[in-house]
Protein backbone atom coordinates (compact mmCIF):
# COMPACT_ATOMS: atom_id res chain seq x y z
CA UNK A 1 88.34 79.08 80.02
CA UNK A 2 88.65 75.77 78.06
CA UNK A 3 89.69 72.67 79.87
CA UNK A 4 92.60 72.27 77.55
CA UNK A 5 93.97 75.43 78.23
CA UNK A 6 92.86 75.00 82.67
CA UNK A 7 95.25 71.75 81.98
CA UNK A 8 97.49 73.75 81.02
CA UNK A 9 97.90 75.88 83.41
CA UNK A 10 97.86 73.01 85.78
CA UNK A 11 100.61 71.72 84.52
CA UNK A 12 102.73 75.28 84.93
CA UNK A 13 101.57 74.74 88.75
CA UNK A 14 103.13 71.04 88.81
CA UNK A 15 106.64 72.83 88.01
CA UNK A 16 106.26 75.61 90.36
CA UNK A 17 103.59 77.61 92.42
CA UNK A 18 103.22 81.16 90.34
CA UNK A 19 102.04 84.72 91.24
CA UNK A 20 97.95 84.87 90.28
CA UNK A 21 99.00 87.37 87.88
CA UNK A 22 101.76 85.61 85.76
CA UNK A 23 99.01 82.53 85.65
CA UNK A 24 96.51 85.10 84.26
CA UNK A 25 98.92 86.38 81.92
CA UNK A 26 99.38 82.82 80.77
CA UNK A 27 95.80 82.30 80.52
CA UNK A 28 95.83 85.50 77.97
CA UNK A 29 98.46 83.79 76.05
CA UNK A 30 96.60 81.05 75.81
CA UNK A 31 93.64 83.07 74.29
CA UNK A 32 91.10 83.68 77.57
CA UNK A 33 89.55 86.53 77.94
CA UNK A 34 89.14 85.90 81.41
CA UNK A 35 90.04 89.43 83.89
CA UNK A 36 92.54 88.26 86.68
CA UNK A 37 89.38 88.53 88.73
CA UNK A 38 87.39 85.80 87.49
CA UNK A 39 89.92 83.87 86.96
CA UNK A 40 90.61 84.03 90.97
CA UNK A 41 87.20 82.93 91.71
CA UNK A 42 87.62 79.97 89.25
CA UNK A 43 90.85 79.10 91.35
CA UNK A 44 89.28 79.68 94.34
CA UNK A 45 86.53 77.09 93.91
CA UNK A 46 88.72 74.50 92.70
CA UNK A 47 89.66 71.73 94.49
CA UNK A 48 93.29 70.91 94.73
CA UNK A 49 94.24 74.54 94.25
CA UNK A 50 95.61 76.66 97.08
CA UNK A 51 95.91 80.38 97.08
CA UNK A 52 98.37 81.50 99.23
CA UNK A 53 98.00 85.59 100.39
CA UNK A 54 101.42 87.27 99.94
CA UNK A 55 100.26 90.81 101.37
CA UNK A 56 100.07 92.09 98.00
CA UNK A 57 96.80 91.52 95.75
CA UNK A 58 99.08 89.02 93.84
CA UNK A 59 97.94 85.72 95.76
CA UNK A 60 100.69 82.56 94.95
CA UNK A 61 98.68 79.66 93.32
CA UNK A 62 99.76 76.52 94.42
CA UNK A 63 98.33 72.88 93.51
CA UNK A 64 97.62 71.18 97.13
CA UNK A 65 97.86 67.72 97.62
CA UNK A 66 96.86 64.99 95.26
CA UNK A 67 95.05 61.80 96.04
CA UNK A 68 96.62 58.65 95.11
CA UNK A 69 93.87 58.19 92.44
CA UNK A 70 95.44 61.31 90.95
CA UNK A 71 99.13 60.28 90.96
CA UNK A 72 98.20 57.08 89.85
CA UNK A 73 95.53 58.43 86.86
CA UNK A 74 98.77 60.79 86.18
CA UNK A 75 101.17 57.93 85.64
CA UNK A 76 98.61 56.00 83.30
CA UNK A 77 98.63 58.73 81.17
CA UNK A 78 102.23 59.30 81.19
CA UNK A 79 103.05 55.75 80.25
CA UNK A 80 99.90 55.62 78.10
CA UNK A 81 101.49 58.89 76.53
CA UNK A 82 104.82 57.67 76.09
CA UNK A 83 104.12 54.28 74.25
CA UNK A 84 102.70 56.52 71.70
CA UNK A 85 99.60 54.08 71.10
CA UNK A 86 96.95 52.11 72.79
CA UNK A 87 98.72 49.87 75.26
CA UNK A 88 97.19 46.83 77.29
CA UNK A 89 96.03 47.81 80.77
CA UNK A 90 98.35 44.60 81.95
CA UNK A 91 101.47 46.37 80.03
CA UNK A 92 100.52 49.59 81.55
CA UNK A 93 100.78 48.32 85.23
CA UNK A 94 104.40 47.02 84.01
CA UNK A 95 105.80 50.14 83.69
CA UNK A 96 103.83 52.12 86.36
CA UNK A 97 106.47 53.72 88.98
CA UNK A 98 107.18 50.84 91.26
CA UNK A 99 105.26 53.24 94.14
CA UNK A 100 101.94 52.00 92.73
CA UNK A 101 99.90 48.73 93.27
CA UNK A 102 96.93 48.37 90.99
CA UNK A 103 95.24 45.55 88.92
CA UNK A 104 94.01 45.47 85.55
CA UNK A 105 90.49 46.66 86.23
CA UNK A 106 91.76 49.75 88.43
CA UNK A 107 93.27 51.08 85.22
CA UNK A 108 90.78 50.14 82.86
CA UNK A 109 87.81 51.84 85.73
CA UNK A 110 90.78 54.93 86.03
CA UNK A 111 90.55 55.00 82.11
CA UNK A 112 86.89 55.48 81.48
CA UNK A 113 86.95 57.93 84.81
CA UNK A 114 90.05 59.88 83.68
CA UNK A 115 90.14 62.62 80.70
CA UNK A 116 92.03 62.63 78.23
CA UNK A 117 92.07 58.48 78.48
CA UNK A 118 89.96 56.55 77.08
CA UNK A 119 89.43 52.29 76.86
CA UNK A 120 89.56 50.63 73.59
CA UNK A 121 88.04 47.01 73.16
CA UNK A 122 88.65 44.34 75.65
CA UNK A 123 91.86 45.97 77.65
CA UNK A 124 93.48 48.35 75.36
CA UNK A 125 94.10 51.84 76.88
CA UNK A 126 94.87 54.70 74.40
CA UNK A 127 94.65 58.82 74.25
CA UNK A 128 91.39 60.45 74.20
């Protein structure tokens, strides 16, 4: 299992909780080779993921609840995603969903701490 293709599967699970077996079968079409067994276990150990017992063998997977850190990494990377270049971490705060209060070195720290971010000279934030 790659971490690009665990993110994506993450990011099914943001639109909707799925059956363990229509993740694993999204997993295959993402090229793992993974059985729907280890693939379980993987889930099972990781934090913010819930499996949820149906009464079948096909557990729901469900992402639980994310810190504030998370939202908030989340949003930098959405606006950072949607300038479509390095932005300035003071620009970045701008257009943050009002529902976040930050400063400058919280998303610069969040940057270096976050993948798929990544800080560029004295403030700029761009894709990793």
């Amino acid at each position: 299992m790659t971490p690009d293709l665990y993110e994506q599967l993450v990011q099914s699970l943001r639109r909707e909780p799925l059956p363990l077996s229509k993740l694993h079968a999204l997993a295959a079409d993402g090229g793992s080779t993974w059985s729907v067994e280890q693939l379980h276990l993987m889930l099972a150990c990781m934090d913010g993921i819930e499996l949820q017992s149906t009464g079948n063998d096909d557990p729901v997977v469900r992402l639980g609840q994310r810190s504030l850190q998370e939202e908030l990494a989340e949003a930098v990377l959405d606006v950072v995603r949607a300038q479509g270049r390095p932005t300035p971490a003071a620009q970045i705060i701008q257009l943050l969903p009002n529902k976040f209060t930050t400063s400058v070195e919280q998303v610069k720290k969040l940057a270096r701490e976050t993948r798929g971010l990544k800080v560029i000279g004295p403030g700029l934030i761009g894709l990793d």
